[in-house]
N, C-alpha and C. Protein backbone atom coordinates (compact mmCIF):
# COMPACT_ATOMS: atom_id res chain seq x y z
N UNK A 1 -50.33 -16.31 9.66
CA UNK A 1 -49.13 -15.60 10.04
C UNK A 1 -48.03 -16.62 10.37
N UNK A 2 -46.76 -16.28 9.79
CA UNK A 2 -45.64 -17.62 10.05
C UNK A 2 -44.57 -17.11 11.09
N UNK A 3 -44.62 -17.84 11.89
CA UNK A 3 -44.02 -17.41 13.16
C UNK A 3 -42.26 -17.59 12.54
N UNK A 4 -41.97 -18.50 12.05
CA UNK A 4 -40.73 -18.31 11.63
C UNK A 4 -40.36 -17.92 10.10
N UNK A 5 -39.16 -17.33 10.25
CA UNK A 5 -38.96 -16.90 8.67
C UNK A 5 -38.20 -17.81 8.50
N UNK A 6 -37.78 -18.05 6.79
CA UNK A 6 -36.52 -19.05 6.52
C UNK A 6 -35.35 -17.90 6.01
N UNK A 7 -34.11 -18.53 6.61
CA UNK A 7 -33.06 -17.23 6.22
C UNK A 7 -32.27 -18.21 5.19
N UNK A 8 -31.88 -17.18 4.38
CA UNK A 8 -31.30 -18.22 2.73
C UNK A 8 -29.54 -17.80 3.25
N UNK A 9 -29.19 -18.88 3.31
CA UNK A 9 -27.93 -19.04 3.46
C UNK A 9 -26.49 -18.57 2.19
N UNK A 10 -26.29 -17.49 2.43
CA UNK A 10 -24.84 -17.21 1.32
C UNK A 10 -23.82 -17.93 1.58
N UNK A 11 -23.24 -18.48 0.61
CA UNK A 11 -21.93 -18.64 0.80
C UNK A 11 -20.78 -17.66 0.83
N UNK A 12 -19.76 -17.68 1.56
CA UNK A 12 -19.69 -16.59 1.30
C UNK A 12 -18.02 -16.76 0.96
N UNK A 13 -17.70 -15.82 -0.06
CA UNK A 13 -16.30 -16.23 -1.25
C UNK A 13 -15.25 -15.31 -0.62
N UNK A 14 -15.29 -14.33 -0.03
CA UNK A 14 -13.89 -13.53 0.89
C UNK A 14 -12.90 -14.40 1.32
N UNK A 15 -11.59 -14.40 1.31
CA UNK A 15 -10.41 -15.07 1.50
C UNK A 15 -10.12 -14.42 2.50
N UNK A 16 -9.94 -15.48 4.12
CA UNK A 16 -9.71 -14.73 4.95
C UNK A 16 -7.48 -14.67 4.79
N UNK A 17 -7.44 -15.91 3.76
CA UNK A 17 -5.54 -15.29 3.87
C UNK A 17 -5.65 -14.20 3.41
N UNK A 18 -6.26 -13.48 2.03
CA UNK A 18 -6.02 -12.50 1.69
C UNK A 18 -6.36 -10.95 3.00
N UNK A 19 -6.91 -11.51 3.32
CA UNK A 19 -7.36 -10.24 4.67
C UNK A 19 -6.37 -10.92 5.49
N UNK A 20 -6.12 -11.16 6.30
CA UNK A 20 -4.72 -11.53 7.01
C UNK A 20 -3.60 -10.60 6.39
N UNK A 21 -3.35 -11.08 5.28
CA UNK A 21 -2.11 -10.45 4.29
C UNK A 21 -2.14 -9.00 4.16
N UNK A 22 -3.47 -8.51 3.95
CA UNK A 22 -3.56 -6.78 3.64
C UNK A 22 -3.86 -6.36 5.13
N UNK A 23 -3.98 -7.19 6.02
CA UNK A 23 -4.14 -6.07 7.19
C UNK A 23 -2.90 -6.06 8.37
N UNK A 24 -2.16 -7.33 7.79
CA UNK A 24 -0.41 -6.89 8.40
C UNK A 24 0.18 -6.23 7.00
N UNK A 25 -0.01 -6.23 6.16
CA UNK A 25 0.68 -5.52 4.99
C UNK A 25 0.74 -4.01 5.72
N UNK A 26 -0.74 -3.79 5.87
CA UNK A 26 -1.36 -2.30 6.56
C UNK A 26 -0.40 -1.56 7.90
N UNK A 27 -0.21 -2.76 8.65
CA UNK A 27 0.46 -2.45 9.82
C UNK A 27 2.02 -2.59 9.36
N UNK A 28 2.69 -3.48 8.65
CA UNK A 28 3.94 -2.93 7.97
C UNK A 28 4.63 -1.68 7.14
N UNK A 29 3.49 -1.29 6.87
CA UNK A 29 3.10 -0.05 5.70
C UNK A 29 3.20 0.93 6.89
N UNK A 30 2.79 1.20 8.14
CA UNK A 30 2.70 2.28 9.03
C UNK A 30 3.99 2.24 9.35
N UNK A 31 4.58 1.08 10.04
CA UNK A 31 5.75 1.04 10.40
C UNK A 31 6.99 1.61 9.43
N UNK A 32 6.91 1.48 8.49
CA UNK A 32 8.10 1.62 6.98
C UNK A 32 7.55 2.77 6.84
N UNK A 33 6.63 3.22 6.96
CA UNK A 33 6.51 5.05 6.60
C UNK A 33 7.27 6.05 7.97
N UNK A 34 6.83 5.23 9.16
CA UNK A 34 7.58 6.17 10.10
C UNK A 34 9.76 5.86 9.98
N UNK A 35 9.90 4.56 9.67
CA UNK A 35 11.04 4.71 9.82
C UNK A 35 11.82 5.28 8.62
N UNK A 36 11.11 4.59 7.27
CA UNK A 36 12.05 5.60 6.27
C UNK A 36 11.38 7.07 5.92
N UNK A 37 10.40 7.58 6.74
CA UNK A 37 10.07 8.86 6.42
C UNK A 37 10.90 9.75 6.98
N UNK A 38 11.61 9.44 8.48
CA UNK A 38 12.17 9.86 9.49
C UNK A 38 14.14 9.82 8.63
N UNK A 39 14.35 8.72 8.26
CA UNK A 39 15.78 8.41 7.27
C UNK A 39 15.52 9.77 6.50
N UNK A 40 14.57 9.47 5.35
CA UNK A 40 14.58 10.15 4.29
C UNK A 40 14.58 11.62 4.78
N UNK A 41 14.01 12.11 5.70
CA UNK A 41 14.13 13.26 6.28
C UNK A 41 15.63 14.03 6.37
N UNK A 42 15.90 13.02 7.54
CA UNK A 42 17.35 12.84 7.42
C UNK A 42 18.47 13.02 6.33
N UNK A 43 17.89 12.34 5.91
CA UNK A 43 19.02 12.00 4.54
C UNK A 43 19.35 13.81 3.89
N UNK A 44 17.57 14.10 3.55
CA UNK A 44 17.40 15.32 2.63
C UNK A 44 18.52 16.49 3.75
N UNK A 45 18.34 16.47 5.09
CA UNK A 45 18.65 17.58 5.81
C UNK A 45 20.24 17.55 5.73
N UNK A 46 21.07 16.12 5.61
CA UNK A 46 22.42 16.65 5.99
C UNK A 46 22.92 15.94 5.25
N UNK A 47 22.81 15.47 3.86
CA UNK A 47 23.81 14.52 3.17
C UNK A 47 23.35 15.26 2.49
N UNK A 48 24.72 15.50 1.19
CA UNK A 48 25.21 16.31 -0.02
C UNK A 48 24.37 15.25 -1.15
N UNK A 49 23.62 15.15 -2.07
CA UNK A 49 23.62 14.14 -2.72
C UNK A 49 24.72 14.66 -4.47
N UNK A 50 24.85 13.52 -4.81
CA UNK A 50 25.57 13.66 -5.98
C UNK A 50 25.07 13.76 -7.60
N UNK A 51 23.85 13.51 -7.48
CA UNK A 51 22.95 13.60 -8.38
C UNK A 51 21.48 14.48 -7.97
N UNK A 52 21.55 15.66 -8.96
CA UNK A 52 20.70 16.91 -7.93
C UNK A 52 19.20 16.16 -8.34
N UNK A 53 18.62 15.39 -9.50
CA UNK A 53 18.01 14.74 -10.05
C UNK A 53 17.11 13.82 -8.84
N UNK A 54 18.14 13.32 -8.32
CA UNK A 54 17.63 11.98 -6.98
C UNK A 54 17.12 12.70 -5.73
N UNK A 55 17.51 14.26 -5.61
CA UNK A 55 17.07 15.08 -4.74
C UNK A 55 15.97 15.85 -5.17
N UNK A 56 15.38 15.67 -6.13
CA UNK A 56 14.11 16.39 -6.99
C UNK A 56 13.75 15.53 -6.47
N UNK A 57 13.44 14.19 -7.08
CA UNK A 57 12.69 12.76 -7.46
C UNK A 57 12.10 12.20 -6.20
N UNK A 58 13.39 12.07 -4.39
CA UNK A 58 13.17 11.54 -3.35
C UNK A 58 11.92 11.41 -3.10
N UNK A 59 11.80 12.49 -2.25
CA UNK A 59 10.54 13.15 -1.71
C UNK A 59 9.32 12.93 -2.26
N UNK A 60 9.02 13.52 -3.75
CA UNK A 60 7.97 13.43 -4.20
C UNK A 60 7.05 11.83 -4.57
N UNK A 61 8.69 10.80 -4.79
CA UNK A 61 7.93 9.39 -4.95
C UNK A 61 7.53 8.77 -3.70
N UNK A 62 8.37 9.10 -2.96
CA UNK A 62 8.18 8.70 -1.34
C UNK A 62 6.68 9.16 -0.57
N UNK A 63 6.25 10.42 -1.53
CA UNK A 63 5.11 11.33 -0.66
C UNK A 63 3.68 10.30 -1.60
N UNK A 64 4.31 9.89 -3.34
CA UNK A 64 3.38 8.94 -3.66
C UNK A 64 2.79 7.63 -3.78
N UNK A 65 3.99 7.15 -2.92
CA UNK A 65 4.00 5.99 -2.25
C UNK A 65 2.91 5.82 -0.82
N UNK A 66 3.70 6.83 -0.18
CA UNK A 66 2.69 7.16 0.78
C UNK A 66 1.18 6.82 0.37
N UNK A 67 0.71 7.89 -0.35
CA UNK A 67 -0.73 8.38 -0.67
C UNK A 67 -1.46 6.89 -1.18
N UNK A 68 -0.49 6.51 -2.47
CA UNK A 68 -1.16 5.21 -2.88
C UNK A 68 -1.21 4.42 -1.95
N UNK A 69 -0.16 3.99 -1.38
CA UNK A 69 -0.17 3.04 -0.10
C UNK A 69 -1.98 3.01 0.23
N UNK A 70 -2.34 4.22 1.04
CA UNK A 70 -3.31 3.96 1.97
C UNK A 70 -4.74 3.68 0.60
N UNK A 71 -4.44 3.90 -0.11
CA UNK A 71 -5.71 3.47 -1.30
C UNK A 71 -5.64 2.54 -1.63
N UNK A 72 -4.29 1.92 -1.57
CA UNK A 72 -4.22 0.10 -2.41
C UNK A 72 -4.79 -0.60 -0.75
N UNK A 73 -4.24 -0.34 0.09
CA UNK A 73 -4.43 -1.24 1.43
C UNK A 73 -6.43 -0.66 1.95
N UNK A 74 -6.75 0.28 1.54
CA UNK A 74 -8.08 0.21 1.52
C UNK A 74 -9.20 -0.31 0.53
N UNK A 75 -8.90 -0.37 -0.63
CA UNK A 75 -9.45 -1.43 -1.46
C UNK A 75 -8.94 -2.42 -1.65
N UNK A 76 -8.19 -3.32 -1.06
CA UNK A 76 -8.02 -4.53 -1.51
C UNK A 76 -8.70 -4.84 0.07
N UNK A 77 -9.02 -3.95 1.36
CA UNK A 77 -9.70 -4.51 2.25
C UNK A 77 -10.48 -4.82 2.27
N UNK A 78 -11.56 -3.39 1.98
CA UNK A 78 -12.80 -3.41 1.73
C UNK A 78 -13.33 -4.09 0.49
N UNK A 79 -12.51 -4.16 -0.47
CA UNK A 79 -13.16 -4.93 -1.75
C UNK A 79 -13.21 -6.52 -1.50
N UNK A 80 -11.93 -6.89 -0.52
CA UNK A 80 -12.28 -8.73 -0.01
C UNK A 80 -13.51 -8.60 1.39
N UNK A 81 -14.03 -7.81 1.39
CA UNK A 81 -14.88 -8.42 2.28
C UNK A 81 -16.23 -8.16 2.16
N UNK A 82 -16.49 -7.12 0.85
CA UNK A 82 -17.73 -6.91 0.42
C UNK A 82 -17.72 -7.40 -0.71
N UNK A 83 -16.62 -8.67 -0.88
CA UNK A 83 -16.81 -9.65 -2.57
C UNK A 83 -17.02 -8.54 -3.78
N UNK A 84 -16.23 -7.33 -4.00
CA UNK A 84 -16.21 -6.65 -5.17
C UNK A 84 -14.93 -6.70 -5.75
N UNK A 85 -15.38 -7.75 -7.12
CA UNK A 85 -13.91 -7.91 -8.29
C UNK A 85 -13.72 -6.51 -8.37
N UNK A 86 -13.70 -5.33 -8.76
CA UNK A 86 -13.35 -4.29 -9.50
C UNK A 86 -12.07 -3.69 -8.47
N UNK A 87 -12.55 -4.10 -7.01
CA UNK A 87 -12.07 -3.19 -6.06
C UNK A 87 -10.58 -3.79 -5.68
N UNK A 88 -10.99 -5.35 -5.88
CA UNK A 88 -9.49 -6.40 -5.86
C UNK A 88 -8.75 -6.27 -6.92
N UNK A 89 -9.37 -5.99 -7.72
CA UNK A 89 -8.50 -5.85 -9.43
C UNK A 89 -7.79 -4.32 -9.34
N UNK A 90 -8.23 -3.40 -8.68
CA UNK A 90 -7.80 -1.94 -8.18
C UNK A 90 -6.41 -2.22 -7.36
N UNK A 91 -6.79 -3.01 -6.37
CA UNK A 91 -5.66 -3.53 -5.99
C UNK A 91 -4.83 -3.99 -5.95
N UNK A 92 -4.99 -4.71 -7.22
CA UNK A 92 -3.89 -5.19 -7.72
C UNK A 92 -2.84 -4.83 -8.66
N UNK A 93 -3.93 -4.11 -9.24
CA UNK A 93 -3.25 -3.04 -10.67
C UNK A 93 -2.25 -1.57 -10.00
N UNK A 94 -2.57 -1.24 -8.44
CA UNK A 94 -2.02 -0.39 -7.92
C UNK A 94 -0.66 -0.95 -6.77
N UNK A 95 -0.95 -2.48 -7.00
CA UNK A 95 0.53 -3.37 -6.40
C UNK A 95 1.42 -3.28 -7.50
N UNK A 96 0.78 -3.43 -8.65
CA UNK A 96 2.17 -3.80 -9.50
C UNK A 96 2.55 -2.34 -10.26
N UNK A 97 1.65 -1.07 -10.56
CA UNK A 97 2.33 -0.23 -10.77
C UNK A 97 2.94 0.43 -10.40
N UNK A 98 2.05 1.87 -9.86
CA UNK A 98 3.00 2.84 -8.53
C UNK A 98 3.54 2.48 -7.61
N UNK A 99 2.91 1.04 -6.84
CA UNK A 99 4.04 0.86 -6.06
C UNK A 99 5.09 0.27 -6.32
N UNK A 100 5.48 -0.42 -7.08
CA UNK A 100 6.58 -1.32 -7.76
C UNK A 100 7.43 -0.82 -7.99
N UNK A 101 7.31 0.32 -8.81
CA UNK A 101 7.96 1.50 -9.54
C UNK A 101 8.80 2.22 -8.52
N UNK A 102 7.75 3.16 -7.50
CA UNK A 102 8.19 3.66 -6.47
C UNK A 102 9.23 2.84 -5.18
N UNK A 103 8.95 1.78 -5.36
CA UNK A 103 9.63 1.06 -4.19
C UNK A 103 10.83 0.44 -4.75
N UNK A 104 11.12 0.33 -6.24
CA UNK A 104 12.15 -0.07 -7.05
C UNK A 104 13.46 1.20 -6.69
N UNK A 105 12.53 2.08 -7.20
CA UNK A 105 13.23 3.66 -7.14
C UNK A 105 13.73 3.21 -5.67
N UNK A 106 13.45 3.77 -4.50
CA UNK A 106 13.52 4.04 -2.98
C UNK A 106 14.57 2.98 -2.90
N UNK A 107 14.63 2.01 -3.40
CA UNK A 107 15.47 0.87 -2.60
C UNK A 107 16.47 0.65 -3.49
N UNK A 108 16.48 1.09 -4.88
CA UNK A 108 18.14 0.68 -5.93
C UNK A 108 18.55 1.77 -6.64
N UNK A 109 17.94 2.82 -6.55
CA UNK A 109 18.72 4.03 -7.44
C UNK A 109 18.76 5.40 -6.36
N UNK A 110 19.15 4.70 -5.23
CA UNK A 110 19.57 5.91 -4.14
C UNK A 110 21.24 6.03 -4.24
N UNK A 111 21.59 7.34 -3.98
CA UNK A 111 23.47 7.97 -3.73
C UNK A 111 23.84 6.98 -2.70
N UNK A 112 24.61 6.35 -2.66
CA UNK A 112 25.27 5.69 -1.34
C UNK A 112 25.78 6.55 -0.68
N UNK A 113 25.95 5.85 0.73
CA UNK A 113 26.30 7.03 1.71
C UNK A 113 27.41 7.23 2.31
């Protein structure tokens, strides 16, 4: 009977900058949803817009920004710390599309005020 076991040592490949980066990204992401959710609110309730198009469009990219938000900032967490490529590559492919897109929209093709 062997009183001690031998424990096999992993190395282990998780990037703690990249976790740093997605978990204030995470906490920036809360913050920017309460303040331009609260604007955009705003905006919809008492400004005329001039293009009825940008008043369709607001809301709904803003609501899918939202949604993706919390799926890109949960797999690029969980995928750096349980070392799964598929889940970082998810994450990445959902940085550069919907949100890119959506956050392009929100920040250069709004009515001035």
């Amino acid at each position: 009977m062997r009183l001690f076991q031998t424990i096999d040592m992993v190395e282990i490949k998780s990037s703690l900058g990249l976790q740093q980066v997605i978990f204030y990204q995470g906490m920036f992401s809360l913050l920017y949803f309460a303040i331009c959710g609260g604007c955009l609110l705003n905006k919809l309730q008492n400004y005329k817009f001039q293009n009825s198009i940008l008043f369709i469009l607001t809301l709904p990219i803003f609501s899918l920004w939202c949604c993706i938000e919390i799926v890109r900032i949960g797999l690029g967490y969980i995928g750096n710390l349980l070392e799964k490529v598929p889940m970082i590559s998810a994450f990445l492919l959902l940085t550069i599309f919907p949100q890119l897109v959506a956050i392009l929209f929100l920040t250069f093709l709004q009515d001035p005020v």
